[in-house]
Protein backbone atom coordinates (compact mmCIF):
# COMPACT_ATOMS: atom_id res chain seq x y z
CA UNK A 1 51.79 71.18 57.04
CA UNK A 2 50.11 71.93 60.53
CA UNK A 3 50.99 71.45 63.78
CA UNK A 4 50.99 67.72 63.76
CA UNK A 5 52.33 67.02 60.47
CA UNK A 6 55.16 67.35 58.29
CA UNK A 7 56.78 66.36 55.34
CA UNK A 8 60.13 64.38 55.57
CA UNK A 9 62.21 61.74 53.98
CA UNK A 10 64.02 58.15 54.71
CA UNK A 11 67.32 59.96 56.11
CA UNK A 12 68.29 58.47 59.08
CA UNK A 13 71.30 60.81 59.77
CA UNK A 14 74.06 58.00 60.54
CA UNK A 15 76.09 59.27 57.34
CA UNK A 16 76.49 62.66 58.72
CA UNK A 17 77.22 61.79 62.65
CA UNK A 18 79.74 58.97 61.73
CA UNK A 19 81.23 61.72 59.48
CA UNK A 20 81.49 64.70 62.33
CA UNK A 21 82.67 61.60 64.86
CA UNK A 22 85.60 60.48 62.48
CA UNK A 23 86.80 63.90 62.17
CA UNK A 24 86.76 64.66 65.46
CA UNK A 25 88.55 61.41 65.83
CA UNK A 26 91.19 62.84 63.66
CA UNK A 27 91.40 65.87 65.75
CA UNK A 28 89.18 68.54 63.66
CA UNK A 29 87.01 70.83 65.70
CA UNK A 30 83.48 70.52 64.51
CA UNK A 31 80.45 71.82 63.96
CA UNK A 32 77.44 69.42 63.56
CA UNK A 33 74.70 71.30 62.30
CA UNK A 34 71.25 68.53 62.62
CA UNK A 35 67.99 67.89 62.03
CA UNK A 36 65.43 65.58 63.85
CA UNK A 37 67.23 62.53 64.26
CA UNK A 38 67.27 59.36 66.74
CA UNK A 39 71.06 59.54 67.34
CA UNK A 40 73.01 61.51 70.14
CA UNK A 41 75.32 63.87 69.08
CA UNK A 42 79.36 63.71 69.55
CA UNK A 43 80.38 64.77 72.90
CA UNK A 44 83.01 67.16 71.69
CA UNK A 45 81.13 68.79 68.75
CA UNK A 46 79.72 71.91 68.74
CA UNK A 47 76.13 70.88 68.26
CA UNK A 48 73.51 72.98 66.84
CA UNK A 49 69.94 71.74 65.80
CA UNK A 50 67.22 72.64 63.67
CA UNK A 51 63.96 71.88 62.84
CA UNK A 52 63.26 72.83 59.24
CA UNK A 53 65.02 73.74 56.13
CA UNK A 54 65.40 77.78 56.67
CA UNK A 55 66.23 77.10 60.02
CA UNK A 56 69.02 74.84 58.40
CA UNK A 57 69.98 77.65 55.59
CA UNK A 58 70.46 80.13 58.72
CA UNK A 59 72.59 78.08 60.67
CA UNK A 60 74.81 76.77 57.90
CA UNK A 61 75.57 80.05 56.52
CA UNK A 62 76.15 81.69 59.64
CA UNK A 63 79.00 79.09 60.77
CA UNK A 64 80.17 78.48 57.46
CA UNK A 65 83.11 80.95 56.81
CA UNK A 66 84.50 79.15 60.40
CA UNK A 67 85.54 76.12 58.66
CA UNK A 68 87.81 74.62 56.44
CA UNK A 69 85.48 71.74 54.81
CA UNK A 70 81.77 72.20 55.03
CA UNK A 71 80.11 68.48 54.27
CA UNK A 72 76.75 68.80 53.57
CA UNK A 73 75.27 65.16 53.70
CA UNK A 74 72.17 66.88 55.60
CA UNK A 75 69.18 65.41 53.04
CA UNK A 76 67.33 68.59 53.18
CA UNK A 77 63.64 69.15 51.95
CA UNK A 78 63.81 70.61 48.06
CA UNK A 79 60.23 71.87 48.61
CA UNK A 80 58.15 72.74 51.79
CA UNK A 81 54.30 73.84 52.12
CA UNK A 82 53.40 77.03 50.72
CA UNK A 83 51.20 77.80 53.70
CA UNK A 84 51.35 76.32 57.38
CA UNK A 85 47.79 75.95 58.98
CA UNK A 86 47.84 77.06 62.60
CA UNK A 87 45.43 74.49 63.26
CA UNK A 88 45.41 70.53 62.84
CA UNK A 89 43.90 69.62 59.41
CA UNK A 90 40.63 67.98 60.17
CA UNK A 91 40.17 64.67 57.81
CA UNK A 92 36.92 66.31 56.07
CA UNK A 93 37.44 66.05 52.77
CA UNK A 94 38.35 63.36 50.97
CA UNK A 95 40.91 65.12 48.53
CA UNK A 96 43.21 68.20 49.46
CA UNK A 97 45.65 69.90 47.56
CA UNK A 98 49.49 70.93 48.96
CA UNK A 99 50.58 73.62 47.49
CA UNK A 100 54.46 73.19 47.72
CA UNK A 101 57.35 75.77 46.95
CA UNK A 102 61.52 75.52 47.20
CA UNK A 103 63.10 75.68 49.96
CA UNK A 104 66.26 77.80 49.88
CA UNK A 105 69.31 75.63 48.46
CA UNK A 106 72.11 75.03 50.83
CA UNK A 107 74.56 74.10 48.92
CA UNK A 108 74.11 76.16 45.59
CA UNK A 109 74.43 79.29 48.56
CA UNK A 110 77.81 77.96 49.78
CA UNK A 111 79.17 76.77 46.92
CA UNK A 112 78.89 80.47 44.68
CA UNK A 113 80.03 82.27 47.87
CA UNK A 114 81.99 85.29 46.80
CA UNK A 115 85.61 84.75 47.52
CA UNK A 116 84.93 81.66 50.00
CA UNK A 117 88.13 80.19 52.29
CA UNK A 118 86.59 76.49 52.74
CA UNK A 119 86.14 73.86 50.59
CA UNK A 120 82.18 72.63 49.83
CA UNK A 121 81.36 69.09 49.98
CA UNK A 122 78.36 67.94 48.75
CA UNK A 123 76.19 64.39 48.75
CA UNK A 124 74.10 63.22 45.87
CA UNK A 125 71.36 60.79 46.88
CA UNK A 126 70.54 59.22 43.57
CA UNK A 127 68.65 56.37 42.31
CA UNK A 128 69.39 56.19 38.54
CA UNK A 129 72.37 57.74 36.46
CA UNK A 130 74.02 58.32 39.88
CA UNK A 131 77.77 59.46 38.97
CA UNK A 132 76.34 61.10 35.73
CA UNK A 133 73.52 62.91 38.18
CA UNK A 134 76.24 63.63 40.80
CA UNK A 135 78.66 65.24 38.08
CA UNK A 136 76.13 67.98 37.04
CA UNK A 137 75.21 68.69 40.65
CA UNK A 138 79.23 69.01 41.29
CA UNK A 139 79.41 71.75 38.27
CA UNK A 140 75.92 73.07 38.84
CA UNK A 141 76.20 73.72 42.79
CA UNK A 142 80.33 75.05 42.14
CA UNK A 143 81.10 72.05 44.50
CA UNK A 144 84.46 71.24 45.23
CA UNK A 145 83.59 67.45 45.88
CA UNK A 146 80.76 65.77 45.28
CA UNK A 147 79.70 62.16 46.89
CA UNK A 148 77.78 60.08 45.09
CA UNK A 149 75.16 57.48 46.84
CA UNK A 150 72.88 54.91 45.05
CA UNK A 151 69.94 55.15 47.71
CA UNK A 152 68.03 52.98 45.54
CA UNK A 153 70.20 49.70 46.57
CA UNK A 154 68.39 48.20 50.02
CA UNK A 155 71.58 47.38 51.68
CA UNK A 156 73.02 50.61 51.35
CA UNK A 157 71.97 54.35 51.90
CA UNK A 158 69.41 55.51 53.48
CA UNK A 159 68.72 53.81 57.62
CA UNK A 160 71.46 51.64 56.63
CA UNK A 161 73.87 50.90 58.86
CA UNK A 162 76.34 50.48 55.95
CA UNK A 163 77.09 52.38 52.88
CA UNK A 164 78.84 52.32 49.25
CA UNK A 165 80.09 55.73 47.83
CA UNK A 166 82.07 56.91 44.78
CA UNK A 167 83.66 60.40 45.12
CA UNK A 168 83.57 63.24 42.14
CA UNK A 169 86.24 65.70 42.05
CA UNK A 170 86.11 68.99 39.76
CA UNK A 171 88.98 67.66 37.39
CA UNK A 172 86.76 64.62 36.88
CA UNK A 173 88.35 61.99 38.87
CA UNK A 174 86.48 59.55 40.76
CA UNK A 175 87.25 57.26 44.20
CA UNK A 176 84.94 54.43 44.60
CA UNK A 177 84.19 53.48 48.52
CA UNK A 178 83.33 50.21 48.35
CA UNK A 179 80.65 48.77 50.89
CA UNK A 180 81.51 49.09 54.40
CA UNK A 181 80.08 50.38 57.63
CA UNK A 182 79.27 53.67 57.33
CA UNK A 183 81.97 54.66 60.22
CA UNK A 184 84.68 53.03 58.33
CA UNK A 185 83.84 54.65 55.13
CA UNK A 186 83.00 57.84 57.34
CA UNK A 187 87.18 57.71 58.31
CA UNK A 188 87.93 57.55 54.23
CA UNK A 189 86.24 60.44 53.85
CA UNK A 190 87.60 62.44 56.29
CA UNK A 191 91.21 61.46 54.78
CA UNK A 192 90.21 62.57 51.63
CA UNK A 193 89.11 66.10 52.60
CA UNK A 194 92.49 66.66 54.51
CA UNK A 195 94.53 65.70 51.72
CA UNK A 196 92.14 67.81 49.92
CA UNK A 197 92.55 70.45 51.82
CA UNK A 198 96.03 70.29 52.18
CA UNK A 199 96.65 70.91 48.29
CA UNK A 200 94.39 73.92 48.83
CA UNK A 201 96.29 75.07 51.41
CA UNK A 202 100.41 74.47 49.39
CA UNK A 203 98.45 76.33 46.46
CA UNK A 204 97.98 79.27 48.35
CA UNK A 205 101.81 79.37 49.61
């Protein structure tokens, strides 16, 4: 908005780091591309980090064709401030209007990349008709998996240290994670995109 402040959301990040650590753990090279966040990065990722959402688009689509499985868990702004004042807003008035446009979608770009090599996964922070939300971003955003989270539930989500999931899959199948630390369901993942990938891969053969 100016040079002070800015518009941003509940994500705390944990969902994404506990992600790039369990695949490192699983002996994946990785790319962890971040926003602001309070958490240090994995020691053996390639770390890159932004500060707003084109900044994001940029990186992501530059490293993208380098991977096998892009997870984009990232909760990215959907709008941003038409204008930036170079100045601090002084508190004047007492009503302003933000003018707000959309930022560049991530995952729509990745996911209707001509002839792409990599699989797209994609999160769906939700708080009402979650898998029924999820399912239309899946088709919408040409997502080859889509992960569904109920960030409406207090003890799961966003700044949580835990988290509850169900994964969508394009043939409509569904995998429930049930409520765990966020590490531990960060490791189910991570076995799900290999065997994911892997049936990409014997297709191909």
């Amino acid at each position: 908005i100016d040079p002070v402040r800015y518009i941003s959301n509940r994500s705390s990040g944990k969902m994404g780091y506990a992600i790039a650590e369990a695949a490192l753990e699983a002996g994946h090279d990785v790319i962890l591309i971040s926003g602001p966040v309070n958490i240090d990065p994995p020691q053996h990722a390639k770390f890159v980090s932004v500060s707003s959402s084109d900044e994001m688009f940029d990186a992501v689509n530059q490293d993208a064709d380098k991977c096998d499985v892009c997870v984009l868990c990232a909760a990215v702004a959907d709008y941003k401030p038409a204008a930036v004042s170079s100045t601090k807003i002084k508190k004047r008035d007492k009503r302003i209007s933000l003018e707000l446009i959309r930022t560049r979608d991530i995952l729509d770009s990745l996911g209707h990349r001509q002839d792409r090599r990599f699989l797209v996964v994609g999160f769906a922070a939700e708080t009402n008709d979650v898998e029924q939300n999820a399912m239309q971003k899946l088709r919408d955003k040409n997502c080859d998996v889509m992960i569904a989270n109920d960030v409406s539930s207090a003890n799961s989500g966003m700044e949580s240290d835990a988290n509850e999931l169900t994964v969508l899959f394009q043939n409509g199948e569904r995998q429930k994670i049930s409520r765990a630390p966020k590490k531990n369901i960060a490791r189910e993942l991570v076995k799900i995109f290999q065997i994911l990938q892997q049936k990409r891969l014997t297709k191909k053969m």
